[in-house]
PDB file of N, CA and C in Angstrom:
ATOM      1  N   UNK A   1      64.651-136.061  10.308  1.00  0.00           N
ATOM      2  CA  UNK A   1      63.275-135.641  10.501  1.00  0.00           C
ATOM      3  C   UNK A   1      62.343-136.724   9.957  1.00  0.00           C
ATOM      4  N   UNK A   2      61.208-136.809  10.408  1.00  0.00           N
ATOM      5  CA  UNK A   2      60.409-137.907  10.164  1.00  0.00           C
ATOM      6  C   UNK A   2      59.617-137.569   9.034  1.00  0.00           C
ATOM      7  N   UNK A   3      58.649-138.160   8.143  1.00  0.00           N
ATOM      8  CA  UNK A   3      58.078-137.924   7.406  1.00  0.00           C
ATOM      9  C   UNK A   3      56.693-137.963   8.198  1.00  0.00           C
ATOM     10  N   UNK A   4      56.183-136.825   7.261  1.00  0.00           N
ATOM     11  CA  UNK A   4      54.699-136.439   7.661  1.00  0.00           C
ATOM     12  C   UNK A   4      53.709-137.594   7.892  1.00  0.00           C
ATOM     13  N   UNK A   5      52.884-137.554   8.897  1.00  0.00           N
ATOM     14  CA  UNK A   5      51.889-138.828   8.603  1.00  0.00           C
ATOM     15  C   UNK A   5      50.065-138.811   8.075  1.00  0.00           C
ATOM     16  N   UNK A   6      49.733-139.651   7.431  1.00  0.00           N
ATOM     17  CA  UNK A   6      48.350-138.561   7.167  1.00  0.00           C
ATOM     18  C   UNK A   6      48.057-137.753   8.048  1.00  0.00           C
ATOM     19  N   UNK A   7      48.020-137.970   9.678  1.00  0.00           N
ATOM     20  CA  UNK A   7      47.091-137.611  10.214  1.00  0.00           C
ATOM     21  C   UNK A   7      47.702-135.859  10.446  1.00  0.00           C
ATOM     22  N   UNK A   8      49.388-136.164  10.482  1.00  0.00           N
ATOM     23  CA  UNK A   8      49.689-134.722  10.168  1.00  0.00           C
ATOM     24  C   UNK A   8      48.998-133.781   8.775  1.00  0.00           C
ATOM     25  N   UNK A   9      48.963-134.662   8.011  1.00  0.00           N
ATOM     26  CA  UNK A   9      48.510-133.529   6.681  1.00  0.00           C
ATOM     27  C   UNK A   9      46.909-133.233   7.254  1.00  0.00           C
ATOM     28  N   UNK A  10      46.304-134.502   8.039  1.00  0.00           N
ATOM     29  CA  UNK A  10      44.589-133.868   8.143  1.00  0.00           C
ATOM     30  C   UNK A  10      44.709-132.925   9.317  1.00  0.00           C
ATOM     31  N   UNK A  11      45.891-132.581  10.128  1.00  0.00           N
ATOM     32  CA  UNK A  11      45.704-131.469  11.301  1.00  0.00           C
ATOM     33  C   UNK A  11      45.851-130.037  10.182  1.00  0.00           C
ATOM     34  N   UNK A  12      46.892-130.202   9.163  1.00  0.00           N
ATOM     35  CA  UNK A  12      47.382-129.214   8.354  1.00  0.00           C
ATOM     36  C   UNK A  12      45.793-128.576   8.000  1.00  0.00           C
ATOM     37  N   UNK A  13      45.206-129.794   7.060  1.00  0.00           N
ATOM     38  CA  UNK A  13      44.333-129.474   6.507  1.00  0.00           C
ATOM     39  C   UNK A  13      42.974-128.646   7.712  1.00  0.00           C
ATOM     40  N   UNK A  14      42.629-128.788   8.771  1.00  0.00           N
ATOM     41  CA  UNK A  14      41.846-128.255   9.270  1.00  0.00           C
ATOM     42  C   UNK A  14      42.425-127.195   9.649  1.00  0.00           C
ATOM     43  N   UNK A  15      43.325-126.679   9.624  1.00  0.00           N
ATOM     44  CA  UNK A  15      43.958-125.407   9.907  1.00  0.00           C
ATOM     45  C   UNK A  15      43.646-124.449   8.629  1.00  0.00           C
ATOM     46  N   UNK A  16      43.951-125.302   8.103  1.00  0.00           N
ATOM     47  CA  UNK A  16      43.448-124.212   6.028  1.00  0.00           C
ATOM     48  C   UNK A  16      42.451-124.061   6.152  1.00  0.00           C
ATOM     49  N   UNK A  17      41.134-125.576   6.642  1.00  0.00           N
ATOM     50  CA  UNK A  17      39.764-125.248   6.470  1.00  0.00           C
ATOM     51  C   UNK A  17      39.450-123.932   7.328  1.00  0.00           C
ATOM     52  N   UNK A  18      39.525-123.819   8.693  1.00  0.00           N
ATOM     53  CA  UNK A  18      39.495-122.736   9.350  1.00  0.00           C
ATOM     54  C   UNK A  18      39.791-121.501   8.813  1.00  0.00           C
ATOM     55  N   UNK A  19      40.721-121.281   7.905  1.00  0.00           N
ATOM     56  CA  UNK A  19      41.149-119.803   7.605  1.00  0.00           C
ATOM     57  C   UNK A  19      40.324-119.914   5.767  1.00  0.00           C
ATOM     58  N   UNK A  20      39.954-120.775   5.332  1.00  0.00           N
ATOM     59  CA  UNK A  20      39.055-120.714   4.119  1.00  0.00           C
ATOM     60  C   UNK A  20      37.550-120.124   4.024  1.00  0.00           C
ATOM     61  N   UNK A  21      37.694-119.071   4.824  1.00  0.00           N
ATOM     62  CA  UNK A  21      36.399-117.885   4.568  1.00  0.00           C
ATOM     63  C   UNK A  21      36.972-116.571   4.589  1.00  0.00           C
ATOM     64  N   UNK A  22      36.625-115.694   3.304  1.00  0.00           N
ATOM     65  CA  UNK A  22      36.312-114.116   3.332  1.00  0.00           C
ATOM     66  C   UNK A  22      36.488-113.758   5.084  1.00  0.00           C
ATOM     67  N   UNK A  23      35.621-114.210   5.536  1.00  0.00           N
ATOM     68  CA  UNK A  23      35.478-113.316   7.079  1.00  0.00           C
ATOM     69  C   UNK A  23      36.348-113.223   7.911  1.00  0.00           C
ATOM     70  N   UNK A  24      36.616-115.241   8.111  1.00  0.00           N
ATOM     71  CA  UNK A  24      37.868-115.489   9.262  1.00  0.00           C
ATOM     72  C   UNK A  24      39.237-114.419   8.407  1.00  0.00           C
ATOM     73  N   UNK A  25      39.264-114.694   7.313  1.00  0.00           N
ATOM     74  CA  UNK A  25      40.853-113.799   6.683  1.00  0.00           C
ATOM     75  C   UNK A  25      40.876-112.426   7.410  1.00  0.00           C
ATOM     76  N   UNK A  26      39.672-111.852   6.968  1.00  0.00           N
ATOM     77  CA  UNK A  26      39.311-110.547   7.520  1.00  0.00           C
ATOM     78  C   UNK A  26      39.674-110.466   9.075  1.00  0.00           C
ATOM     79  N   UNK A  27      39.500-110.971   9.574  1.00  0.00           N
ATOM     80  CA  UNK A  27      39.395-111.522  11.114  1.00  0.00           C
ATOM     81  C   UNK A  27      40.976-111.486  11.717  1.00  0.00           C
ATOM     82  N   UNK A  28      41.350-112.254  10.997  1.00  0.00           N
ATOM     83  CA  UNK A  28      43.269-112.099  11.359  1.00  0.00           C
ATOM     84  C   UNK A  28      43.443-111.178  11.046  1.00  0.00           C
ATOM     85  N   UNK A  29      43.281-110.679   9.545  1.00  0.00           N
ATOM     86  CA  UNK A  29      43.996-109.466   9.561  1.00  0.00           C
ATOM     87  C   UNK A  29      43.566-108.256  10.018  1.00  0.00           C
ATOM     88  N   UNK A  30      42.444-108.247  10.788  1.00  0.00           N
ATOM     89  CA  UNK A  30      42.273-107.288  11.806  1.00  0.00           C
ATOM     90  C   UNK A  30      42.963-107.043  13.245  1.00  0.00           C
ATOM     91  N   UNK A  31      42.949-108.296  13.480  1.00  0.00           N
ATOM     92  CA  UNK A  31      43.477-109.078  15.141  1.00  0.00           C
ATOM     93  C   UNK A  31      45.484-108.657  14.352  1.00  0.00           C
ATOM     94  N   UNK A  32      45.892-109.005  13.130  1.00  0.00           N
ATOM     95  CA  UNK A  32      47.043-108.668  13.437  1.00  0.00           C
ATOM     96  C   UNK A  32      47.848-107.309  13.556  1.00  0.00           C
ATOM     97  N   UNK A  33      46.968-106.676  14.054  1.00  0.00           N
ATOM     98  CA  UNK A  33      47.040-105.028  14.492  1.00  0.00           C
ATOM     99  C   UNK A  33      46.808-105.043  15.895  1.00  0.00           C
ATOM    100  N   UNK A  34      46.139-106.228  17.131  1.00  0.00           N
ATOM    101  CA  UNK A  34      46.149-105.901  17.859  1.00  0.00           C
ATOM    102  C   UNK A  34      44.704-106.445  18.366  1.00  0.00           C
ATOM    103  N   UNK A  35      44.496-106.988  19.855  1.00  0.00           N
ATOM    104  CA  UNK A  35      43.859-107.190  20.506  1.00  0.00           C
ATOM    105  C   UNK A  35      42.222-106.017  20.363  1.00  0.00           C
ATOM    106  N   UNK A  36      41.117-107.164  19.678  1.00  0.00           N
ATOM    107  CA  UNK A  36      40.110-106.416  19.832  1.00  0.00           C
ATOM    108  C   UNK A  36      38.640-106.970  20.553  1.00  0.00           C
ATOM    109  N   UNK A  37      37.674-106.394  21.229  1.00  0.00           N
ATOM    110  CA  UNK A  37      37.012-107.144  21.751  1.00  0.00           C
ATOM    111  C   UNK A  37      35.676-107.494  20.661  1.00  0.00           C
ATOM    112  N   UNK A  38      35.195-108.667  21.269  1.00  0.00           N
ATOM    113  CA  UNK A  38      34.037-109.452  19.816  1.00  0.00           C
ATOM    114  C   UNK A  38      33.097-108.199  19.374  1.00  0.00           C
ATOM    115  N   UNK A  39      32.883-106.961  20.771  1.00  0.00           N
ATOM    116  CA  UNK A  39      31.707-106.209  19.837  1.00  0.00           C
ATOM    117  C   UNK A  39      32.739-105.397  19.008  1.00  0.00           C
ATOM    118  N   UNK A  40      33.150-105.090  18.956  1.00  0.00           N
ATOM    119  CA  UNK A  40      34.546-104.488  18.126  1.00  0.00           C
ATOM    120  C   UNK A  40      34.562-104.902  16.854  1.00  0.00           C
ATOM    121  N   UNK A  41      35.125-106.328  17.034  1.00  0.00           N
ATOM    122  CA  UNK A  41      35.270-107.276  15.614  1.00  0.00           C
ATOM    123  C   UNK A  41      33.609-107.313  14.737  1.00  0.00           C
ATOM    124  N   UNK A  42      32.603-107.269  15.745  1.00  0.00           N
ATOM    125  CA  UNK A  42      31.319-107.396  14.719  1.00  0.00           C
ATOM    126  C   UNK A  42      30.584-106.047  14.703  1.00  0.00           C
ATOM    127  N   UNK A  43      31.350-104.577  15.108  1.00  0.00           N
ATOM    128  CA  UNK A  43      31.165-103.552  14.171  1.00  0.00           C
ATOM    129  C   UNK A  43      32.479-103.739  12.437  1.00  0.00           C
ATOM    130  N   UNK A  44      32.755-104.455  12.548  1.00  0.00           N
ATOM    131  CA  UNK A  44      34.263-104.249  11.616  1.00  0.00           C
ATOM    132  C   UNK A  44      33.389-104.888  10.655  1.00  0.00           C
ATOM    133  N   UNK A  45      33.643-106.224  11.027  1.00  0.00           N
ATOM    134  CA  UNK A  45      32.798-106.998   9.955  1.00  0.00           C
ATOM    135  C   UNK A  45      31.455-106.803   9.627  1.00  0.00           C
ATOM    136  N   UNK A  46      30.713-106.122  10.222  1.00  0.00           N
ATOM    137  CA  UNK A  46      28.896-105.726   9.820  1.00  0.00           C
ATOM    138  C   UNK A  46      27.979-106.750   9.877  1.00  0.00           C
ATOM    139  N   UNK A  47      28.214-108.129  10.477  1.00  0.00           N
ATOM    140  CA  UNK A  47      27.768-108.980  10.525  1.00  0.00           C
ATOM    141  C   UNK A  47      27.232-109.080  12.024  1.00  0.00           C
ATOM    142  N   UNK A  48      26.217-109.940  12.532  1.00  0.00           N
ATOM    143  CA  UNK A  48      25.915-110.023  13.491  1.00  0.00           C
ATOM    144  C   UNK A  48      26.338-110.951  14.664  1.00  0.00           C
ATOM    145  N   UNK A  49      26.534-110.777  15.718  1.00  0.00           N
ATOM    146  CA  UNK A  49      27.647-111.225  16.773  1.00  0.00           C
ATOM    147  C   UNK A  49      27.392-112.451  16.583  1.00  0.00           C
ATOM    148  N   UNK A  50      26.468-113.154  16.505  1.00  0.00           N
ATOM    149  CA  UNK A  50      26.308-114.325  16.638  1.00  0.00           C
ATOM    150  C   UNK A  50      27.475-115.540  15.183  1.00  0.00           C
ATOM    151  N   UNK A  51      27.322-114.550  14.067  1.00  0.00           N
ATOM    152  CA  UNK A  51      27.996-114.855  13.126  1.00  0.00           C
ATOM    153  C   UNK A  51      29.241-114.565  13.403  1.00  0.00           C
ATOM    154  N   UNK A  52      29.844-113.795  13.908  1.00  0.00           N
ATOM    155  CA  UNK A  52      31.291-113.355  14.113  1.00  0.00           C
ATOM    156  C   UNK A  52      31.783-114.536  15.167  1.00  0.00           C
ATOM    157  N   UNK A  53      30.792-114.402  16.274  1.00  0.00           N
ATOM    158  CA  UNK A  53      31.523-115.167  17.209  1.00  0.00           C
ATOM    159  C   UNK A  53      31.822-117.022  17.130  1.00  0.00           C
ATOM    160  N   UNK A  54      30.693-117.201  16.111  1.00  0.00           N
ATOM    161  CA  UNK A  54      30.715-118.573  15.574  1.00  0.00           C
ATOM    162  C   UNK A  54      32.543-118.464  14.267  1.00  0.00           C
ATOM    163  N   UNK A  55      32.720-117.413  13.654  1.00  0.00           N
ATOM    164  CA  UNK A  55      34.155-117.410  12.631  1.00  0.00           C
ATOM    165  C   UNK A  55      35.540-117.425  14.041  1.00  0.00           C
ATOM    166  N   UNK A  56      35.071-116.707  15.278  1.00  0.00           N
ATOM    167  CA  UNK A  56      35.907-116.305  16.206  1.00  0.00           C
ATOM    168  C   UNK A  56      36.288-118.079  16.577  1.00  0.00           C
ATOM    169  N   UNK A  57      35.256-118.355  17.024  1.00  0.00           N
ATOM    170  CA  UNK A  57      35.486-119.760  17.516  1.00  0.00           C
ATOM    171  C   UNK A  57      36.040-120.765  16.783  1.00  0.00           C
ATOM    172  N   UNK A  58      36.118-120.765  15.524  1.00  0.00           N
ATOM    173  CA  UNK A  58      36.613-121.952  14.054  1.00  0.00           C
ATOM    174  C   UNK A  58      38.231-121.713  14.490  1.00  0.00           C
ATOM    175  N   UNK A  59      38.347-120.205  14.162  1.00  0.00           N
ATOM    176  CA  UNK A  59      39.915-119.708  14.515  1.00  0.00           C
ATOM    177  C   UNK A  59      40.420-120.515  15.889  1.00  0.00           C
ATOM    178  N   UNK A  60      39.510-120.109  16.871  1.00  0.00           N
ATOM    179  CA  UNK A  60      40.830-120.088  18.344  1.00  0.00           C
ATOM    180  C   UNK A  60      40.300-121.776  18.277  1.00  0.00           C
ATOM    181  N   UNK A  61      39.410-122.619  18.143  1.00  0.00           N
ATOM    182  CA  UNK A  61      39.751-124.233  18.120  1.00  0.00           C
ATOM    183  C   UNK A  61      40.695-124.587  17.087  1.00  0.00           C
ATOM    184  N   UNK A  62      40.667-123.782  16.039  1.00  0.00           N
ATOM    185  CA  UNK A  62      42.414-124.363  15.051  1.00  0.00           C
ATOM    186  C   UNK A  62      43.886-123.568  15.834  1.00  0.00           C
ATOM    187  N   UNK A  63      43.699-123.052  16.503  1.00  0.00           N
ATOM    188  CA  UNK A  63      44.995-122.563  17.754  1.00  0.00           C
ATOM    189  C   UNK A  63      45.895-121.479  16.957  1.00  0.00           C
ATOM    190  N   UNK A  64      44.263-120.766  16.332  1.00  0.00           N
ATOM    191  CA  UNK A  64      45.194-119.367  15.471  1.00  0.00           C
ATOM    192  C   UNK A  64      44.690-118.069  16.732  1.00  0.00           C
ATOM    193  N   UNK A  65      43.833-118.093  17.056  1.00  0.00           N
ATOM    194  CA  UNK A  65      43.405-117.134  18.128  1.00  0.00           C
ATOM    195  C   UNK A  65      43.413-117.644  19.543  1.00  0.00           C
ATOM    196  N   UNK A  66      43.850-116.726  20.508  1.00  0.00           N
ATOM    197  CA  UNK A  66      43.041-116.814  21.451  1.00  0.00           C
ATOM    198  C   UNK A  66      42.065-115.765  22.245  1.00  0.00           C
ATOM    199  N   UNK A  67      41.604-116.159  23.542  1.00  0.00           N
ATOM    200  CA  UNK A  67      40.817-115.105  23.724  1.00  0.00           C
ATOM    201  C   UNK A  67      40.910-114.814  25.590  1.00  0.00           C
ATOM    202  N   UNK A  68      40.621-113.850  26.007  1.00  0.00           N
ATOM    203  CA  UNK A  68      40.508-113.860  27.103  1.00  0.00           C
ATOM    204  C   UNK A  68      39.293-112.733  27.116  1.00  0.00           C
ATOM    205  N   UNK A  69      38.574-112.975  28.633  1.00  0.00           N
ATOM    206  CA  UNK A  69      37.411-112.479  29.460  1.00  0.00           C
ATOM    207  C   UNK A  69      37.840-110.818  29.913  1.00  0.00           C
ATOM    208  N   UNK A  70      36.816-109.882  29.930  1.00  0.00           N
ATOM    209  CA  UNK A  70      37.633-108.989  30.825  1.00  0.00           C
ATOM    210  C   UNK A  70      36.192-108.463  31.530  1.00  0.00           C
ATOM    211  N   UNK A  71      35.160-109.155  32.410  1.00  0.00           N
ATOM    212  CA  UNK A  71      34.100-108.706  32.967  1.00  0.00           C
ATOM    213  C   UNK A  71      32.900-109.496  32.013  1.00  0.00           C
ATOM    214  N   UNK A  72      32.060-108.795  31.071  1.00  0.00           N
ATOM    215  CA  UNK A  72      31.384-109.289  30.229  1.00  0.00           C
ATOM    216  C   UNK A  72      31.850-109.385  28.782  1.00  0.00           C
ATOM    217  N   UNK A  73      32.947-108.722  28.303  1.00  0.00           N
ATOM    218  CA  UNK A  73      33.648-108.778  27.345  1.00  0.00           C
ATOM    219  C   UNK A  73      34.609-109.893  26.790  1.00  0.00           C
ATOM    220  N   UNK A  74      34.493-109.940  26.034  1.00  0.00           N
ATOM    221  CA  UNK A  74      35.177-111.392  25.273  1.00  0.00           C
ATOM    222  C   UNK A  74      36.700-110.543  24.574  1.00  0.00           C
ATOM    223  N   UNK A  75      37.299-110.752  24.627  1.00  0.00           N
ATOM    224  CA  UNK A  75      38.681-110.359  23.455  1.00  0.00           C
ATOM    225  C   UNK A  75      39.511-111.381  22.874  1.00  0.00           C
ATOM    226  N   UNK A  76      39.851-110.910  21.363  1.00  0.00           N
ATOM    227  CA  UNK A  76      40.146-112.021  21.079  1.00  0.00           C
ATOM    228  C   UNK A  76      41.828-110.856  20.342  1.00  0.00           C
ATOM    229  N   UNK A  77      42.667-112.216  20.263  1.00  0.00           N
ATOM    230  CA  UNK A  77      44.028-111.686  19.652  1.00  0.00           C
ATOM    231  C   UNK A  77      44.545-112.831  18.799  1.00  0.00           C
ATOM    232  N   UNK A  78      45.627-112.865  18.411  1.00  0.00           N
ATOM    233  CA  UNK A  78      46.291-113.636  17.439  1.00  0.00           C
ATOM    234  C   UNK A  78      47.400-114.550  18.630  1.00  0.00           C
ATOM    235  N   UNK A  79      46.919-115.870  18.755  1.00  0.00           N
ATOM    236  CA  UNK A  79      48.122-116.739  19.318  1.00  0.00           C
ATOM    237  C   UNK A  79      49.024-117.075  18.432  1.00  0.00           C
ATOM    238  N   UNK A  80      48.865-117.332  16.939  1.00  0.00           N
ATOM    239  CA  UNK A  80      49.459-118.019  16.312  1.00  0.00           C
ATOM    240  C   UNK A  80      50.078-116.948  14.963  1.00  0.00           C
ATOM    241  N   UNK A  81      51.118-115.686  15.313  1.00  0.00           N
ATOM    242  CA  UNK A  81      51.432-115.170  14.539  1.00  0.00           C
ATOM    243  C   UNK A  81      52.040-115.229  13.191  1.00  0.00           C
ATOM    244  N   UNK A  82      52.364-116.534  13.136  1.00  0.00           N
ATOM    245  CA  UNK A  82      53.537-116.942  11.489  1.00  0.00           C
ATOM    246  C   UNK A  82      52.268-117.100  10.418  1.00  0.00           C
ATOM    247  N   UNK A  83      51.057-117.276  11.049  1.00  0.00           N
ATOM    248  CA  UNK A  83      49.880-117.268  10.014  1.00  0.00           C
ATOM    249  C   UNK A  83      49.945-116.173   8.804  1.00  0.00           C
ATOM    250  N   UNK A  84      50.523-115.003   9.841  1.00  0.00           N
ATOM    251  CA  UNK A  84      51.040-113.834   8.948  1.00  0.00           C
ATOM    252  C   UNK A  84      51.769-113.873   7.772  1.00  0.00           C
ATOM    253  N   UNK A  85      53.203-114.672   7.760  1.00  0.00           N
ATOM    254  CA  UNK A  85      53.752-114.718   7.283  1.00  0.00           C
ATOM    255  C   UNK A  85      53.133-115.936   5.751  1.00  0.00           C
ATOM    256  N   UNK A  86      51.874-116.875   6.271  1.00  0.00           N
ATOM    257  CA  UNK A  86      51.416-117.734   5.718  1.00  0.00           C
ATOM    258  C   UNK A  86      50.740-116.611   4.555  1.00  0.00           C
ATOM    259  N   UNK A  87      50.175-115.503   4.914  1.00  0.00           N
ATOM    260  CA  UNK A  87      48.870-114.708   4.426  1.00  0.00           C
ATOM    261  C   UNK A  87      49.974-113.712   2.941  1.00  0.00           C
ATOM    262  N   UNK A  88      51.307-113.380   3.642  1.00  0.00           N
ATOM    263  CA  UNK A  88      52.253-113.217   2.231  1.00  0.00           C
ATOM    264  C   UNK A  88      52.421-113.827   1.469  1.00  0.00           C
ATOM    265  N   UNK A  89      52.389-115.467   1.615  1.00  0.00           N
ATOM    266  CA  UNK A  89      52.569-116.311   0.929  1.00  0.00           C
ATOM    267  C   UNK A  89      51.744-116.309  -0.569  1.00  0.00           C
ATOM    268  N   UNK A  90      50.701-116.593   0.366  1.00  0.00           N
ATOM    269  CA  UNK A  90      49.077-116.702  -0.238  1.00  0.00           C
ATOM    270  C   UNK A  90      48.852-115.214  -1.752  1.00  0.00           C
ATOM    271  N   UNK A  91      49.525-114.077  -0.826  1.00  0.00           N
ATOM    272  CA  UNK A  91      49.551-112.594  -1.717  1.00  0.00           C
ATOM    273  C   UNK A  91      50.346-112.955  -2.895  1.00  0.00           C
ATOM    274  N   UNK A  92      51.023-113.901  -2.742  1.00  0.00           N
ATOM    275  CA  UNK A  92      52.160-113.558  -3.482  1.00  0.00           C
ATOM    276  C   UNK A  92      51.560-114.614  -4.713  1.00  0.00           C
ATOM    277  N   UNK A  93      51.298-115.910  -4.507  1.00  0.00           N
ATOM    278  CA  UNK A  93      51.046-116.726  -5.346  1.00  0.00           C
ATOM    279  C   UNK A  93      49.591-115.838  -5.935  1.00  0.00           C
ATOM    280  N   UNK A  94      48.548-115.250  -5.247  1.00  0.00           N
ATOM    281  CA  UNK A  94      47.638-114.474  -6.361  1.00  0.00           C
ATOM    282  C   UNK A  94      48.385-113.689  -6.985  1.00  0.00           C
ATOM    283  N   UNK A  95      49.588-112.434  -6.874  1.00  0.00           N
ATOM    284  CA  UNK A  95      50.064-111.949  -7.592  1.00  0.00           C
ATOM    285  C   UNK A  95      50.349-112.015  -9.226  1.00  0.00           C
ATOM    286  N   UNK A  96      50.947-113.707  -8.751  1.00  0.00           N
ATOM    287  CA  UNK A  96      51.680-114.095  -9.556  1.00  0.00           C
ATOM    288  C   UNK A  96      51.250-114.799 -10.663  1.00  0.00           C
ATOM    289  N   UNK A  97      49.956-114.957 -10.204  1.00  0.00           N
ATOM    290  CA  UNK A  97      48.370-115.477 -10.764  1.00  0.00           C
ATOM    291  C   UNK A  97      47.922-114.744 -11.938  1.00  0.00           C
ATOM    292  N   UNK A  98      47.715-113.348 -11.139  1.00  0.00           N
ATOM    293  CA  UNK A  98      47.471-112.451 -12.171  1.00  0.00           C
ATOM    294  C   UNK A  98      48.506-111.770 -13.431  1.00  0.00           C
ATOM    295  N   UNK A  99      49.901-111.862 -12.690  1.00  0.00           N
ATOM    296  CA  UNK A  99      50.905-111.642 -13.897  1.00  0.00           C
ATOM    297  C   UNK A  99      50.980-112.558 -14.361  1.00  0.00           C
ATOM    298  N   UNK A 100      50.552-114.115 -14.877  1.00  0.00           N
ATOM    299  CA  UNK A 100      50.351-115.119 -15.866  1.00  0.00           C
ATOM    300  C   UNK A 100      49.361-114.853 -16.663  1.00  0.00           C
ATOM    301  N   UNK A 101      48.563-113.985 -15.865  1.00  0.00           N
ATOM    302  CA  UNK A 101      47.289-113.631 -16.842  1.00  0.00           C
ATOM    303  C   UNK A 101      47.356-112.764 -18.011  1.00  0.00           C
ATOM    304  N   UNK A 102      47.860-111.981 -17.810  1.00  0.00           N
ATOM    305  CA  UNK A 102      47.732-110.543 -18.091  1.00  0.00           C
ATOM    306  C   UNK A 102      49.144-110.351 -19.664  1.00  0.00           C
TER     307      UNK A 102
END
């Protein structure tokens, strides 16, 4: 196997930047229950579409979402499911955070 090259660690890294907001997190882990459409996602989040659909878009250009049309409706779902498995990760090291603390 080859070794990583920067430009691999700077694709890595815009993939983290993308999922480094409160909202987008919120966002997957809504979508990983299942296909919802944007007015959907911006009753969830309480924020206004314009804000949602700007977090929607960070996601599906880092190739964690995608989306499809259905008339005037936008829907968006999870293309990139192991993110999931990324988001245990993440649980686990705060866990483990807090039992150092404590």
């Amino acid at each position: 196997m080859n070794q990583p090259t920067p430009a691999d660690f700077a694709g890595r890294a815009e993939i983290l930047k993308a999922l480094a907001h409160p909202t987008r997190l919120f966002l997957v882990d809504v979508l990983s229950r299942g296909e919802l459409c944007v007015c959907e996602l911006t009753a969830r989040v309480g924020s206004d579409i314009s804000t949602v659909s700007k977090h929607l878009s960070l996601l599906k250009t880092a190739g964690i979402l995608q989306d499809r049309k259905e008339g005037l409706k936008v829907f968006y779902r999870l293309k990139c499911t192991c993110v999931l498995g990324f988001f245990k990760c993440v649980e686990g090291v705060v866990l483990n955070n807090a039992g150092a603390r404590s």
